[in-house]
C-alpha atoms as a PDB file:
ATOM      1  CA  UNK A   1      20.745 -52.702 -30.683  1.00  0.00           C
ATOM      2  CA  UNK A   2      21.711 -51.281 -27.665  1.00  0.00           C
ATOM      3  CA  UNK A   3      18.386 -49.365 -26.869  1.00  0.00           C
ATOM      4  CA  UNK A   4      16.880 -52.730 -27.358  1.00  0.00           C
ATOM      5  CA  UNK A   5      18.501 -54.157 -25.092  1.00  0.00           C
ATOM      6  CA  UNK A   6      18.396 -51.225 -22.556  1.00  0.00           C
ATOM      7  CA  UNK A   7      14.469 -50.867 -22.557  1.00  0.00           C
ATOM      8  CA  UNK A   8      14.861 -55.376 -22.408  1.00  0.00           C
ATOM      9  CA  UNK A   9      16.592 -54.453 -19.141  1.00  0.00           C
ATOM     10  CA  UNK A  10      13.622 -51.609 -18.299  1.00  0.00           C
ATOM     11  CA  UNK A  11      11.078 -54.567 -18.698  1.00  0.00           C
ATOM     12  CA  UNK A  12      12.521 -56.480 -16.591  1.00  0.00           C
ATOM     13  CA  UNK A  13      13.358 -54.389 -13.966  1.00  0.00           C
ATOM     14  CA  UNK A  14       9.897 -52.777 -13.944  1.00  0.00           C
ATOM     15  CA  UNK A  15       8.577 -56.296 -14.004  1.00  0.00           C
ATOM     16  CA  UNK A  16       9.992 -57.151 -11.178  1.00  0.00           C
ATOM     17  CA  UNK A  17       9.056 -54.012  -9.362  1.00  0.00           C
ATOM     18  CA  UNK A  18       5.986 -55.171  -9.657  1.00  0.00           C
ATOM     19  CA  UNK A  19       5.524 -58.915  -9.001  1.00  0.00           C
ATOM     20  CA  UNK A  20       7.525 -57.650  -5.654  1.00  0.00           C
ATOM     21  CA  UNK A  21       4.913 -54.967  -4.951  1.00  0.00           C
ATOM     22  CA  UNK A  22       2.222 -57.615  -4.662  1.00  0.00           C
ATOM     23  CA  UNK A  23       4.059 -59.997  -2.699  1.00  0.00           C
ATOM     24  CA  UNK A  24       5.083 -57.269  -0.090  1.00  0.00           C
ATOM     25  CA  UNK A  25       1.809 -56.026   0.253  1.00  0.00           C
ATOM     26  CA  UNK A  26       0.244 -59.732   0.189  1.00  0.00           C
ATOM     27  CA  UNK A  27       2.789 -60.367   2.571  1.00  0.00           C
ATOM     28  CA  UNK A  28       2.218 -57.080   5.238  1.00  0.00           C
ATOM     29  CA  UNK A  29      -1.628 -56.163   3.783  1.00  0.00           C
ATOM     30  CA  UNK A  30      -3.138 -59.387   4.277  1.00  0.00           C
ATOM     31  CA  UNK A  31      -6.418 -58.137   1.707  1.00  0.00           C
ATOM     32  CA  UNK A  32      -6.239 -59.508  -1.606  1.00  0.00           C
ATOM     33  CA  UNK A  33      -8.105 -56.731  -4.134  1.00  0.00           C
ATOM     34  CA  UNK A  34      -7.439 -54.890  -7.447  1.00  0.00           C
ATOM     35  CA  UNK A  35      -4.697 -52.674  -6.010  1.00  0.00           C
ATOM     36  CA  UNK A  36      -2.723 -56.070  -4.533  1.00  0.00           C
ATOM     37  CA  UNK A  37      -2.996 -58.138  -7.251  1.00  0.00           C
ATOM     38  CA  UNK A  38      -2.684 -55.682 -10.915  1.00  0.00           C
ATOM     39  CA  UNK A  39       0.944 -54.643 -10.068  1.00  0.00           C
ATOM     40  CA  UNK A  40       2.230 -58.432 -10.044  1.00  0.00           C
ATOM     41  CA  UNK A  41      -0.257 -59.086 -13.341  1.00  0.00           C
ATOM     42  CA  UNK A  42       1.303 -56.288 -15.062  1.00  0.00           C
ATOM     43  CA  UNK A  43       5.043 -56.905 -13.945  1.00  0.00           C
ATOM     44  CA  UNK A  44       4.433 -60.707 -14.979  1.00  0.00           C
ATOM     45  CA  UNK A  45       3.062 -59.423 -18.539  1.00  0.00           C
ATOM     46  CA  UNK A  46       6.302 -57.186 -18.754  1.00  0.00           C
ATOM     47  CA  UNK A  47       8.856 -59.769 -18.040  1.00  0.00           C
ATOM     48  CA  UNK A  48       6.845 -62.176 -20.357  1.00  0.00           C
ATOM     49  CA  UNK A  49       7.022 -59.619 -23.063  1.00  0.00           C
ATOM     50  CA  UNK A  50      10.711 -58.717 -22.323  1.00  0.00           C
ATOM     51  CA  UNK A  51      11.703 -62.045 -22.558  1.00  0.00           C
ATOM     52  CA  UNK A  52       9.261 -63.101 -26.370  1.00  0.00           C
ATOM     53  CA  UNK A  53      11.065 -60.010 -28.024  1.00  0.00           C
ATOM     54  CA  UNK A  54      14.305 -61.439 -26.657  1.00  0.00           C
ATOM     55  CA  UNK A  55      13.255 -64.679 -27.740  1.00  0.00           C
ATOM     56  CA  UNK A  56      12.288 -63.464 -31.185  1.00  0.00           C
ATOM     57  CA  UNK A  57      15.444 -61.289 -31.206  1.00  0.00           C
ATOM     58  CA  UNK A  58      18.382 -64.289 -31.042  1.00  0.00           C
ATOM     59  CA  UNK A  59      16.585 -67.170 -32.016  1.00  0.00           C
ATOM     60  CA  UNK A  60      14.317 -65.758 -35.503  1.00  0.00           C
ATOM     61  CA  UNK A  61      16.196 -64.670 -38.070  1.00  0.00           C
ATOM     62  CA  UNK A  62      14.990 -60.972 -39.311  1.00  0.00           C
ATOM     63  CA  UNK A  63      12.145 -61.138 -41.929  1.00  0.00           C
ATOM     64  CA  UNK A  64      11.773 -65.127 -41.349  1.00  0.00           C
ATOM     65  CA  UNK A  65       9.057 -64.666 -38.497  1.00  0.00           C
ATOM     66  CA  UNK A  66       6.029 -64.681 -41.195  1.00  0.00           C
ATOM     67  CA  UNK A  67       3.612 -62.411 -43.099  1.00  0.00           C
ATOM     68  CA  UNK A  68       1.523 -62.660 -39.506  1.00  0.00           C
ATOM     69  CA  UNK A  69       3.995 -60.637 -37.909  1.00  0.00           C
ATOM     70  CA  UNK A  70       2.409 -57.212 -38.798  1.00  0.00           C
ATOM     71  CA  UNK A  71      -0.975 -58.551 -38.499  1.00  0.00           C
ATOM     72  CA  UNK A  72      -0.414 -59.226 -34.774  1.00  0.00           C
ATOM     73  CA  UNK A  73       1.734 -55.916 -34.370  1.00  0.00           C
ATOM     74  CA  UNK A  74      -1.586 -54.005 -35.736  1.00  0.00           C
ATOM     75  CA  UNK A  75      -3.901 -56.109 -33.420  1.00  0.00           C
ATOM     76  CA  UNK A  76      -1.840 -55.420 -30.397  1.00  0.00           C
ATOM     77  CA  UNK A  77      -1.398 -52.099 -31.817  1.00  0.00           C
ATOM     78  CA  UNK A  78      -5.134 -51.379 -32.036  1.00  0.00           C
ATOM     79  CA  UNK A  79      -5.969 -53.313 -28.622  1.00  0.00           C
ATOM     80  CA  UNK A  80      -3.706 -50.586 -27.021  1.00  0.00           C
ATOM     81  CA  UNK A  81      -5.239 -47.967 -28.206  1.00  0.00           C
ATOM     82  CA  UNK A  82      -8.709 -49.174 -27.326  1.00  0.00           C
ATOM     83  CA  UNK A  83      -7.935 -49.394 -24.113  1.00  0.00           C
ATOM     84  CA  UNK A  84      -5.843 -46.485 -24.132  1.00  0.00           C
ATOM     85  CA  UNK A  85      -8.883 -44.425 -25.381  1.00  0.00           C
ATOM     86  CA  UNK A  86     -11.276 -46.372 -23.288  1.00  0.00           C
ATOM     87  CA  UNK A  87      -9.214 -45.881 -20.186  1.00  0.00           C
ATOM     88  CA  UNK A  88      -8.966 -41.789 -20.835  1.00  0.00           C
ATOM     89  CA  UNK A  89     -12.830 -41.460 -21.523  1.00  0.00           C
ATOM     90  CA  UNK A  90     -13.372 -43.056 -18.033  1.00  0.00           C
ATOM     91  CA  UNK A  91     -10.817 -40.749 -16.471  1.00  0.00           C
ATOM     92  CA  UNK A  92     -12.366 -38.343 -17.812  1.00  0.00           C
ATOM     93  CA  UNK A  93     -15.954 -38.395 -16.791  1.00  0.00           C
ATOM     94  CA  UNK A  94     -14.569 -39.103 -13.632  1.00  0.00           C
ATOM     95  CA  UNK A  95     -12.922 -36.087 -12.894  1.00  0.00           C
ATOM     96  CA  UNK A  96     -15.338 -33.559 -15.101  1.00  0.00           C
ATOM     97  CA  UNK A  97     -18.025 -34.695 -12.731  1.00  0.00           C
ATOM     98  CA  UNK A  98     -16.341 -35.513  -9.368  1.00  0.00           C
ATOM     99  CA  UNK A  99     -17.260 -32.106  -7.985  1.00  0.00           C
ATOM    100  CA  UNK A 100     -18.590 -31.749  -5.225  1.00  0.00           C
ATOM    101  CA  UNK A 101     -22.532 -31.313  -4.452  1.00  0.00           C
ATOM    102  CA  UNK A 102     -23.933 -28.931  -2.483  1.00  0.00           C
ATOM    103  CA  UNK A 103     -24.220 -30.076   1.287  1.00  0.00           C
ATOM    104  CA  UNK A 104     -27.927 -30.528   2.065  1.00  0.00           C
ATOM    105  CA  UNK A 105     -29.551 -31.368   5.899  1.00  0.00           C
ATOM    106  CA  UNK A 106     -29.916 -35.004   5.877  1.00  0.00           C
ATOM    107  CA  UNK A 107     -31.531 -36.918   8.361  1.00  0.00           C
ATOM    108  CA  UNK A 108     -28.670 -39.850   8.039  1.00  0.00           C
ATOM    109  CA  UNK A 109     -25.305 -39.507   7.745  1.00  0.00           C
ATOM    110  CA  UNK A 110     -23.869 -43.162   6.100  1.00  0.00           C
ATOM    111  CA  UNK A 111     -20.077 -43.730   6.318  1.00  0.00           C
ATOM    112  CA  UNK A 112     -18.525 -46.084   4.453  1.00  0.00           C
ATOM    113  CA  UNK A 113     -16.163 -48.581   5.758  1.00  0.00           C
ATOM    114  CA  UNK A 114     -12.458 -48.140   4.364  1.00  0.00           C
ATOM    115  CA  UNK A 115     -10.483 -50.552   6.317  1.00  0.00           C
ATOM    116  CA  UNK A 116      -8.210 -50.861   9.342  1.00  0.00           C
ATOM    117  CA  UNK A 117      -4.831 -51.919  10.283  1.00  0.00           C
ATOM    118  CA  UNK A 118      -4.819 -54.008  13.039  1.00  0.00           C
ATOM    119  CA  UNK A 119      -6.909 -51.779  15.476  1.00  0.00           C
ATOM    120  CA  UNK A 120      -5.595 -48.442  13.657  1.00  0.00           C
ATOM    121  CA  UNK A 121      -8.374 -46.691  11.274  1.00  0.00           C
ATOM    122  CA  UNK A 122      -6.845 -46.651   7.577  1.00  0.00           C
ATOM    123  CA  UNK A 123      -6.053 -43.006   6.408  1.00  0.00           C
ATOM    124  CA  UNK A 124      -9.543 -42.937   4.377  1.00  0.00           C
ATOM    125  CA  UNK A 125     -11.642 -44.276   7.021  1.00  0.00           C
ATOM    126  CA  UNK A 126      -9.622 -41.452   9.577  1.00  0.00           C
ATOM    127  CA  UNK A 127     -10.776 -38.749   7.050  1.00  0.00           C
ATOM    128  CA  UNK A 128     -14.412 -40.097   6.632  1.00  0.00           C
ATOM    129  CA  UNK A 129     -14.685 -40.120  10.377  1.00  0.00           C
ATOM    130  CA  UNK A 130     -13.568 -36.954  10.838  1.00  0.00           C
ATOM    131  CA  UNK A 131     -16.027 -35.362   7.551  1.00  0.00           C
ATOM    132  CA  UNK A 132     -18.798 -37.575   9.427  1.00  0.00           C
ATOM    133  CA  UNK A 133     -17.943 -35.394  12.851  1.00  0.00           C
ATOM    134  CA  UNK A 134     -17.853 -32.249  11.167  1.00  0.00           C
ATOM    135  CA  UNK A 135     -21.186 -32.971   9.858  1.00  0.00           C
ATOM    136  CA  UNK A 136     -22.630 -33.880  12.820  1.00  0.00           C
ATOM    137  CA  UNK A 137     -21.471 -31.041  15.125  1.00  0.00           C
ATOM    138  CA  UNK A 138     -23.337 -28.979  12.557  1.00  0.00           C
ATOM    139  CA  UNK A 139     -26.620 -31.139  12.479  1.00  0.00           C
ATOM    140  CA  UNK A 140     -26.508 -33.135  16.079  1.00  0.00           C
ATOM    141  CA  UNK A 141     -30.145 -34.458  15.264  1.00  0.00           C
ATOM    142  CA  UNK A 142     -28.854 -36.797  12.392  1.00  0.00           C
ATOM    143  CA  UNK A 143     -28.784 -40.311  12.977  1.00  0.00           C
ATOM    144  CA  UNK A 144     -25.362 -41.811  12.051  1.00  0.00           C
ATOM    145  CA  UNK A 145     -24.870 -45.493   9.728  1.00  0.00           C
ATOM    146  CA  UNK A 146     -21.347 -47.106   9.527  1.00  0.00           C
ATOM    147  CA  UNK A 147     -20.841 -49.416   7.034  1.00  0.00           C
ATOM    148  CA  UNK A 148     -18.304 -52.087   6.820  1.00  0.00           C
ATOM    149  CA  UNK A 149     -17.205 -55.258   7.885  1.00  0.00           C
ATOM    150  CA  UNK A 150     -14.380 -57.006   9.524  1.00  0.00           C
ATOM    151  CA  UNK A 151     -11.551 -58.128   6.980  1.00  0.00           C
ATOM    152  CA  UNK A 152      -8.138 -59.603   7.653  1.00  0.00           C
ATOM    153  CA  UNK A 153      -5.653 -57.940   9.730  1.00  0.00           C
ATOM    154  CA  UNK A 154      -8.395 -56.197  11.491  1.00  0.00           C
ATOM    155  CA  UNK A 155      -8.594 -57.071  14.604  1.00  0.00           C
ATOM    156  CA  UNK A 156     -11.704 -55.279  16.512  1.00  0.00           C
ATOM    157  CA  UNK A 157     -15.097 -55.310  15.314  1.00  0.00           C
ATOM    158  CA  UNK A 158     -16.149 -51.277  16.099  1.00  0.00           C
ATOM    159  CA  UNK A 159     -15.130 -48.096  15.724  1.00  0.00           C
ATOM    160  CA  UNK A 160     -17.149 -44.981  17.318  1.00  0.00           C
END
């Protein structure tokens, strides 16, 4: 009973962690994407499901919830482990083949937009710059693409 009620209080907490998360970085961020938004979804699904077992727990006497009980247990059961198994194939294939190619003379170098703070360059876009000026201190003749557009929070339109 008291483990129970001490992973309840894990739940919850974790929950919260992460409908907090998404405020704070809604809040300070400004972007709304995957990354902003899944930690609040997730925290909201724990705190929902922390609160049905409590529910379940004081209010359903044991063995009186139904013969559906262990059917829905199995579904969840199984839709876990899809997922689960789905989410490590992905992983996967990601890292067996995220090595890297071979660098090859290009006659255009394309970097990809990442994002800014304010006027800063975000940490990725900083490191894409500085691959992209690597590149073309080796191979001056190459003609250089940035991609990218202006989002919120970001408050000049180019970066050379």
């Amino acid at each position: 009973m008291k483990i129970n009620r001490i992973l309840r209080g894990l739940l919850l907490f974790l929950g919260i962690i992460g409908i907090l998360d998404t405020f704070l970085l809604l809040l300070y961020n400004g972007g709304v994407n995957l990354g902003t938004i899944l930690p609040g979804v997730v925290g909201g699904l724990l705190i929902l499901w922390s609160s049905v077992k409590a529910f379940f727990r004081k209010f359903v006497p044991m063995g009186k919830i139904g013969p559906w009980s262990s059917k829905a247990r199995q579904v969840v059961f199984s839709l876990f482990l899809i997922g689960l198994i789905s989410f490590l194939v992905v992983e996967g294939t990601i890292i067996i083949y995220s090595q890297p190619d071979p660098v090859v003379e290009a006659d255009y170098l394309i970097i990809l937009g990442a994002g800014l703070n304010g006027e800063q360059l975000s940490s990725s876009l900083w490191e894409r710059m500085q691959k992209g000026l690597d590149y073309l201190e080796k191979h001056p003749m190459a003609k250089v693409v940035l991609s990218g557009g202006q989002g919120p929070g970001e408050n000049i339109l180019f970066v050379i």
